[in-house]
C-alpha atoms as a PDB file:
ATOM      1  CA  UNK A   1      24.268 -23.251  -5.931  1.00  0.00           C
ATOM      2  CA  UNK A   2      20.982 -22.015  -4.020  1.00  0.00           C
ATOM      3  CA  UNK A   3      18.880 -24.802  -2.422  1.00  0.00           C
ATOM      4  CA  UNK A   4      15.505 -24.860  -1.402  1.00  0.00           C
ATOM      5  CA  UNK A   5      13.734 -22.110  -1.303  1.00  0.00           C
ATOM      6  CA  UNK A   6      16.635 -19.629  -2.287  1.00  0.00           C
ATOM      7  CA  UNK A   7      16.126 -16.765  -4.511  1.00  0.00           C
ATOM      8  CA  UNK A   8      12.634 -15.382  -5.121  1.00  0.00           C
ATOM      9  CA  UNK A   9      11.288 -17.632  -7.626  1.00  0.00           C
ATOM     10  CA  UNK A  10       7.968 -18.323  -5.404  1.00  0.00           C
ATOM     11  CA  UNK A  11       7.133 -14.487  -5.139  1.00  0.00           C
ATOM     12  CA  UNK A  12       7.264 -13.378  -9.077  1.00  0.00           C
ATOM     13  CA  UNK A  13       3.775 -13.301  -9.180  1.00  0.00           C
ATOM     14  CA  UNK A  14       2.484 -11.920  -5.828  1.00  0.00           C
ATOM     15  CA  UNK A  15       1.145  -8.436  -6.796  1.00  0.00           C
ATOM     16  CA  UNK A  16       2.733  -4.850  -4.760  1.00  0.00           C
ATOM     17  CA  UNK A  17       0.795  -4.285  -0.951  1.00  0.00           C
ATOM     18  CA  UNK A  18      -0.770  -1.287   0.209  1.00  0.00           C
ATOM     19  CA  UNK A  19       2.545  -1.126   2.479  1.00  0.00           C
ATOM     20  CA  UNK A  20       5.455  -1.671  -0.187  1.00  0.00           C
ATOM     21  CA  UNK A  21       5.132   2.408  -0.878  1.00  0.00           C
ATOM     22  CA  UNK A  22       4.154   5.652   0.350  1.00  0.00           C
ATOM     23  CA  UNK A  23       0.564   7.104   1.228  1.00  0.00           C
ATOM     24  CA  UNK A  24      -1.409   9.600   2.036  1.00  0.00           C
ATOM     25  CA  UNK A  25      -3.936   9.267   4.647  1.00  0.00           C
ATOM     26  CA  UNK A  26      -6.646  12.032   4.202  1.00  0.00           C
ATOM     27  CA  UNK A  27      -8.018  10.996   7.766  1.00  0.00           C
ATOM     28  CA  UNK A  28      -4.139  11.844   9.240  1.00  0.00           C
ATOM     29  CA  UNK A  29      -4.808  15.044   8.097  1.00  0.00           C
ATOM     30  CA  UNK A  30      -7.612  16.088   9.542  1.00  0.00           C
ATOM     31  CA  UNK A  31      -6.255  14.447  12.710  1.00  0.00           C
ATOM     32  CA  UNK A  32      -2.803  16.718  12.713  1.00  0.00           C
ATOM     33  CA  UNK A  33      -5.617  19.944  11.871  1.00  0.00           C
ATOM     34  CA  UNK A  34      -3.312  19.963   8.328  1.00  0.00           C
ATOM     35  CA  UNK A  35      -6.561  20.264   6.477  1.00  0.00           C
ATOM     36  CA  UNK A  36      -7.832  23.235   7.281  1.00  0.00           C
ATOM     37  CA  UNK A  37     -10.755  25.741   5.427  1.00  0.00           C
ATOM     38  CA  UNK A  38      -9.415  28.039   2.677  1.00  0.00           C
ATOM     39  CA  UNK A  39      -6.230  28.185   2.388  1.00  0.00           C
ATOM     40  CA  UNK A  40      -3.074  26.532   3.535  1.00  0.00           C
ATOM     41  CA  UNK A  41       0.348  24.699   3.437  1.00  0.00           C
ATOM     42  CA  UNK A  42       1.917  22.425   4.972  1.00  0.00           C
ATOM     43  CA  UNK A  43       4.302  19.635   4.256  1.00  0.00           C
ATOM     44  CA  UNK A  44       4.615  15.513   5.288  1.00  0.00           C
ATOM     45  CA  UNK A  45       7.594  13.245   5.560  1.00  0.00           C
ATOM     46  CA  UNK A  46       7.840   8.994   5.639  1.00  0.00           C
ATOM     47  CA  UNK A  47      10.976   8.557   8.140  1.00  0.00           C
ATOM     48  CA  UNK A  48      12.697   4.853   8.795  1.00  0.00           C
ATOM     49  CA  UNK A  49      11.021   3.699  11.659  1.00  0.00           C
ATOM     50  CA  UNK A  50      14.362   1.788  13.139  1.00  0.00           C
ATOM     51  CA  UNK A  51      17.266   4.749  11.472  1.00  0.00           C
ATOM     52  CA  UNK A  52      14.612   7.932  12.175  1.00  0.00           C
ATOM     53  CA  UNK A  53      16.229   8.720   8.722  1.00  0.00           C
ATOM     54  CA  UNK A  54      14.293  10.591   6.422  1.00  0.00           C
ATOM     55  CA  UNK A  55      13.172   8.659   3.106  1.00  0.00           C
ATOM     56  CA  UNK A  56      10.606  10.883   1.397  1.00  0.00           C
ATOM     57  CA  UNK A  57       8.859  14.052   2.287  1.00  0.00           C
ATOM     58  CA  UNK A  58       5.267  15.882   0.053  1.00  0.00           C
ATOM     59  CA  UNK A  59       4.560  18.934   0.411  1.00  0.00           C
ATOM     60  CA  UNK A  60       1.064  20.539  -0.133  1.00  0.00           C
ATOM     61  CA  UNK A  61      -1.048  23.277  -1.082  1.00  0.00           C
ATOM     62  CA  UNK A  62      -4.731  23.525  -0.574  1.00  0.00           C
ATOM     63  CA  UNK A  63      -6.825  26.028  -2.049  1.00  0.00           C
ATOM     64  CA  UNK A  64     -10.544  26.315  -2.183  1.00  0.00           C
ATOM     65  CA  UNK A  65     -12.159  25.305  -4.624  1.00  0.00           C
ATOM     66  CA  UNK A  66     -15.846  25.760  -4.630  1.00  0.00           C
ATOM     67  CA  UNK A  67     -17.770  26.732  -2.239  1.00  0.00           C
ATOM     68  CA  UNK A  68     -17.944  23.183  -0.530  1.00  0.00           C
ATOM     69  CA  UNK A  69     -14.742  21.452  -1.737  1.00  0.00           C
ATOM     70  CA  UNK A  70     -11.305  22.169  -1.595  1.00  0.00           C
ATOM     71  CA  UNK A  71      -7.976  20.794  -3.814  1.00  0.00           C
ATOM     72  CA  UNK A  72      -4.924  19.860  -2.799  1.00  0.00           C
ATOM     73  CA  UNK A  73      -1.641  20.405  -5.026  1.00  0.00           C
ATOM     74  CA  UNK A  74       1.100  18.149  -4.281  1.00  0.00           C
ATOM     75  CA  UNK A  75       4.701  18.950  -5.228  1.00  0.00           C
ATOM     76  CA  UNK A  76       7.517  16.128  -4.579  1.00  0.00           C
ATOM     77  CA  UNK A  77      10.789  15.700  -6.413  1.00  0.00           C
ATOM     78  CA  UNK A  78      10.810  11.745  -7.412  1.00  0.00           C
ATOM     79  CA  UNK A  79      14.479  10.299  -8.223  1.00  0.00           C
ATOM     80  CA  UNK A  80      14.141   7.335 -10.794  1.00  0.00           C
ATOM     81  CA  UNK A  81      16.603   4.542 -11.125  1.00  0.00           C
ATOM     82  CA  UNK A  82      19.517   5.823 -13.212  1.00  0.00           C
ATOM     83  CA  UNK A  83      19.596   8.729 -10.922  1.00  0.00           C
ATOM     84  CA  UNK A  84      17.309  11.345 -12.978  1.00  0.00           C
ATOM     85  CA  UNK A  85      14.892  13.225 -10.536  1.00  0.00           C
ATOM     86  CA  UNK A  86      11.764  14.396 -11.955  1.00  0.00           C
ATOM     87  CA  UNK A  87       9.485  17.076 -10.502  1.00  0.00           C
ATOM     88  CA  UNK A  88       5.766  16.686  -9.974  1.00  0.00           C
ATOM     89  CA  UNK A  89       3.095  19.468  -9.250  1.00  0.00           C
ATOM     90  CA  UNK A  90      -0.794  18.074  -9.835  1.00  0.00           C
ATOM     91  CA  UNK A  91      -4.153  18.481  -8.021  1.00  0.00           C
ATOM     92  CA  UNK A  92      -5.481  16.359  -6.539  1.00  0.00           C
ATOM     93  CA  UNK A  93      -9.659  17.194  -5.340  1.00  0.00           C
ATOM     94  CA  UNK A  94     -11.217  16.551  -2.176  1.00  0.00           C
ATOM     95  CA  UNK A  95     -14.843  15.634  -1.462  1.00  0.00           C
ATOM     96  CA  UNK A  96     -16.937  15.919   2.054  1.00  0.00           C
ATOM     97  CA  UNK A  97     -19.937  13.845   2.830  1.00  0.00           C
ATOM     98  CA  UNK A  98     -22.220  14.384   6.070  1.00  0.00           C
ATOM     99  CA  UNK A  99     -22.546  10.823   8.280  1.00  0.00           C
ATOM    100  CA  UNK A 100     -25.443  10.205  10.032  1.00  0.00           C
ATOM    101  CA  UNK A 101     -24.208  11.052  13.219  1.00  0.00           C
ATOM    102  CA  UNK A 102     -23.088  14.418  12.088  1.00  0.00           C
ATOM    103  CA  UNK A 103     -19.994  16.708  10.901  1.00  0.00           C
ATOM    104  CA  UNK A 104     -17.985  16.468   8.116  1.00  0.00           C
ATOM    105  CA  UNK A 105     -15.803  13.111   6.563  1.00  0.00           C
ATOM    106  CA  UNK A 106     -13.349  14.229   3.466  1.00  0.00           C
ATOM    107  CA  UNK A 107     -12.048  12.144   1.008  1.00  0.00           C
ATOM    108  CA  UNK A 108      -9.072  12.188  -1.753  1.00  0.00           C
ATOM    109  CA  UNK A 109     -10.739  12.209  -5.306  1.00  0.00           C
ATOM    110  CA  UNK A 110      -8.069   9.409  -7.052  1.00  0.00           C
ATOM    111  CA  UNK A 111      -6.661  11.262  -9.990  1.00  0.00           C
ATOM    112  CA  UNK A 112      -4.972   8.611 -12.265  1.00  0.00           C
ATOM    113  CA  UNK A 113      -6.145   7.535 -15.704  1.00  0.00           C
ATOM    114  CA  UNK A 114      -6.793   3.979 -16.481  1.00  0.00           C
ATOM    115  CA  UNK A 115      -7.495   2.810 -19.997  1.00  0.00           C
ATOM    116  CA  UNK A 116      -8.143   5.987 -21.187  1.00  0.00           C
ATOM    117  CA  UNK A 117     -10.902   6.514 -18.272  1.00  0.00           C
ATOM    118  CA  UNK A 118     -10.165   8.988 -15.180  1.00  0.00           C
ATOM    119  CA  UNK A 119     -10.866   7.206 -11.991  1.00  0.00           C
ATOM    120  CA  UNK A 120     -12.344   9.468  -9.894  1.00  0.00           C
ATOM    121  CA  UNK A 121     -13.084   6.901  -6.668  1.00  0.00           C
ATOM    122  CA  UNK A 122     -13.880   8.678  -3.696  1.00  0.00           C
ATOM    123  CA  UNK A 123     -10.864   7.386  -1.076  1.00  0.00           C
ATOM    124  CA  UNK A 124      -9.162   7.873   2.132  1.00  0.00           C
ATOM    125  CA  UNK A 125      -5.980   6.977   1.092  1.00  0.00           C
ATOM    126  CA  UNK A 126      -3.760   7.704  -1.568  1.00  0.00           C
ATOM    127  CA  UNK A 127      -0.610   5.670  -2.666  1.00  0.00           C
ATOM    128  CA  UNK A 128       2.706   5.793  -4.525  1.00  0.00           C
ATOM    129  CA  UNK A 129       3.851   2.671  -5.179  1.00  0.00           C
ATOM    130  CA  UNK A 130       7.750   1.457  -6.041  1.00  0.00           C
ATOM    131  CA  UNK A 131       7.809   2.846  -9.366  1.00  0.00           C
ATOM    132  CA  UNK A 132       4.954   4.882  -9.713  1.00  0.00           C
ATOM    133  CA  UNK A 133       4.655   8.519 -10.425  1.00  0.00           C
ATOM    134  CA  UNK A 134       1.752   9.801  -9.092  1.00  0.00           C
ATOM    135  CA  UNK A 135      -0.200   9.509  -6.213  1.00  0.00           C
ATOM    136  CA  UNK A 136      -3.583   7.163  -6.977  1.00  0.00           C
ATOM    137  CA  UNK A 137      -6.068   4.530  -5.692  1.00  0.00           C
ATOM    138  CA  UNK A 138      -5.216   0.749  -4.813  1.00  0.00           C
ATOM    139  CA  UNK A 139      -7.509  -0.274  -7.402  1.00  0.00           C
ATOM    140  CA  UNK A 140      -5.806   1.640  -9.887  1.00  0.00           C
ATOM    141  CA  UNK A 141      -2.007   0.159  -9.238  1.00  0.00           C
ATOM    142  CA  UNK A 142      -3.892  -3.322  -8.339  1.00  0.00           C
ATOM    143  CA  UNK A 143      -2.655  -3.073  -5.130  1.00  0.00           C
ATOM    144  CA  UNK A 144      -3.362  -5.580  -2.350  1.00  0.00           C
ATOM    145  CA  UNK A 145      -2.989  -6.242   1.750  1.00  0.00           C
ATOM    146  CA  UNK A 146       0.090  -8.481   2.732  1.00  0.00           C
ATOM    147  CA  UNK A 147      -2.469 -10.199   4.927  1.00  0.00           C
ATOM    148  CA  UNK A 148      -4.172 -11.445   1.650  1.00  0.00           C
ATOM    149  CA  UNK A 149      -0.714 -12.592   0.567  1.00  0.00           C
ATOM    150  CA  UNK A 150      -0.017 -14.558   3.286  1.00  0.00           C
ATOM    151  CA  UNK A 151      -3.284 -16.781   3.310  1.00  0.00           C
ATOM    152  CA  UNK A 152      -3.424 -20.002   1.526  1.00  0.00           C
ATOM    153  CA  UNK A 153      -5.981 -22.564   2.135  1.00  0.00           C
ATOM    154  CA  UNK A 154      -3.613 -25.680   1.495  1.00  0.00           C
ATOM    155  CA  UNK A 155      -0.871 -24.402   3.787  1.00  0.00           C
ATOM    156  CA  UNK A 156      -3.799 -23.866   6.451  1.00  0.00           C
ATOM    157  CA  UNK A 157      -4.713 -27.190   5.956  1.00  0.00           C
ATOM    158  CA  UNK A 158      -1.738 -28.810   7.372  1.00  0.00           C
ATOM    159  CA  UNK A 159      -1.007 -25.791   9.502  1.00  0.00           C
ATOM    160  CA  UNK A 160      -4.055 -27.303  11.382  1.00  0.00           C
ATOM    161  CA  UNK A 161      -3.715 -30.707  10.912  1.00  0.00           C
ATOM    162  CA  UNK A 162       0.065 -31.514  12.322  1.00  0.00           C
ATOM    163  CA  UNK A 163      -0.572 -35.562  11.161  1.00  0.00           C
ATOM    164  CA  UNK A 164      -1.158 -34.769   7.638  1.00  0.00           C
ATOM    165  CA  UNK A 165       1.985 -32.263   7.617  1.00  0.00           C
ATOM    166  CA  UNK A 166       4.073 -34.934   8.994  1.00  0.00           C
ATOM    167  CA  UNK A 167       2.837 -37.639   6.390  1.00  0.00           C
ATOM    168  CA  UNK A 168       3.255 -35.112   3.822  1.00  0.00           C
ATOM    169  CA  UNK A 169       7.041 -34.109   4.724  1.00  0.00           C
ATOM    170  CA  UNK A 170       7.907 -37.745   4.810  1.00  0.00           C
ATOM    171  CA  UNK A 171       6.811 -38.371   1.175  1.00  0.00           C
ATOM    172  CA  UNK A 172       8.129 -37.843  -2.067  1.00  0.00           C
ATOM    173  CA  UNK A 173      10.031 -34.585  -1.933  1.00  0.00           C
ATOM    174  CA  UNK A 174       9.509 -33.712  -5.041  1.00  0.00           C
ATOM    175  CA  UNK A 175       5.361 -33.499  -4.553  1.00  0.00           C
ATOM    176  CA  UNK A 176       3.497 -30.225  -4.190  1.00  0.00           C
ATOM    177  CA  UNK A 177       1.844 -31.395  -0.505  1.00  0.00           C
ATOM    178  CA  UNK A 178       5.674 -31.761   0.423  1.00  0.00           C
ATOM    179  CA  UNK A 179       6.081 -28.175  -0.124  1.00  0.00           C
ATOM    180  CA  UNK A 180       3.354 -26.966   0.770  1.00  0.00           C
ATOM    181  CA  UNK A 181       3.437 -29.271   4.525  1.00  0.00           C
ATOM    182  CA  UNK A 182       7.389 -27.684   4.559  1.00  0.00           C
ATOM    183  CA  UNK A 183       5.792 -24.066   4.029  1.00  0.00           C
ATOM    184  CA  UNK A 184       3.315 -24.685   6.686  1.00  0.00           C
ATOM    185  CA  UNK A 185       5.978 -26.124   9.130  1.00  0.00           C
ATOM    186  CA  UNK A 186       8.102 -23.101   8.840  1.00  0.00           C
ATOM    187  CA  UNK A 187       5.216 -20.504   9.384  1.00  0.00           C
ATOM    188  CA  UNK A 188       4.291 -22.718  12.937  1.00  0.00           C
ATOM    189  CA  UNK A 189       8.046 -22.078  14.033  1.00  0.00           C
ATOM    190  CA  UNK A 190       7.774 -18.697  13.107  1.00  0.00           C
ATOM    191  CA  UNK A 191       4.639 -18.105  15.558  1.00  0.00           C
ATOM    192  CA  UNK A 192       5.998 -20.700  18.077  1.00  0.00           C
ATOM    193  CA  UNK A 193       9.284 -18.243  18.697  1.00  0.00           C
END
C-alpha cells in the first residue's frame, strides 16, 4: 500500500505560505481608488482563477479617524468545518508615511494579539490563513514564502552536480543522499518539461 513518496509524510512540518489563504493588499487599494479620504465602502472578492467561481468576498467600511488616519471595518461571514458560519465585524487602522520622493504610502496596522501583546506592525498586507479568524500579519500566523519552502541546500547540491546524483541514486536506497539525489532528479524533470 503507498510507495515512495505517497501520502504527505515529508510535508507535516513545512509551515502555511503567504499564498495558502486570503489577503488584503493595502497597495491594491489605493491602486483600484477603493481607499479614498473620509468616508467610504466598498467591497472585494478572491475568485478561482481557472472556474472564475467565486470563493470568498470582504466587504469594508472606512471612516476617518483622526485627522491624518483613517480605519477600516471589515465584515465577512467565515464558515468553519462542521458547517457553522460565524460573523466578523473589527477595525482594523491605517497609517500614512511621506517617502522621500513625495505623496502619501498607507499601511494596514496588524490587529491580532500574540501572547497577550497587540501587534501593531505597520504592513502592506494583511492575511487570513486556512483556519484563521481574523485578518493579521505573516509574522503573527508564522507565515512563510513557498519559494523559501522549496530551497534546500543538499538537493541543490546534486541538482548541480549530475555525477554525484547519479552515484547517489545507485547506492543504498535506504540512505538519506539517495533521497535527497531522487528529490533533486525529479525537480530537473520538472524544469526540463
Amino acid at each position: 500500500m503507498g510507495g515512495w513518496g505517497s501520502g504527505s509524510w515529508s510535508r507535516w512540518n513545512k509551515k502555511d505560505t503567504v499564498d495558502d489563504g486570503h489577503y488584503l493588499d493595502i497597495n491594491k487599494l489605493v491602486r483600484d481608488g477603493l481607499l479614498v479620504r473620509g468616508y467610504g465602502a466598498g467591497s472585494m472578492r478572491w475568485t478561482n482563477t481557472r472556474t472564475g467561481e467565486e470563493m470568498a468576498s470582504i466587504g469594508f467600511i472606512l471612516e476617518t479617524l483622526v485627522e491624518d488616519g483613517l480605519t477600516m471595518h471589515l465584515y465577512y461571514t467565515r464558515t468553519g468545518r462542521n458547517g457553522d458560519k460565524e460573523n466578523f465585524n473589527y477595525p482594523i487602522i491605517l497609517q500614512t508615511t511621506r517617502p522621500n520622493y513625495g505623496g502619501r504610502r498607507w499601511w494596514f496596522t496588524c490587529p491580532l494579539v500574540v501572547n497577550g501583546w497587540p501587534c501593531r506592525r505597520r504592513v502592506a498586507k494583511l492575511y487570513l490563513p486556512p483556519g484563521g479568524k481574523y485578518f493579521g500579519c505573516r509574522h503573527c500566523y508564522n507565515l512563510t514564502y513557498k519559494s523559501c519552502q522549496e530551497s534546500d541546500k543538499r538537493i541543490n547540491f546534486f541538482w548541480k552536480n549530475p555525477a554525484a546524483m547519479k552515484a547517489a541514486m545507485e547506492g543504498d536506497p535506504q540512505s538519506t543522499d539517495t533521497f535527497l539525489a531522487i528529490r533533486a532528479y525529479f525537480r530537473l524533470m520538472r524544469r526540463c518539461r
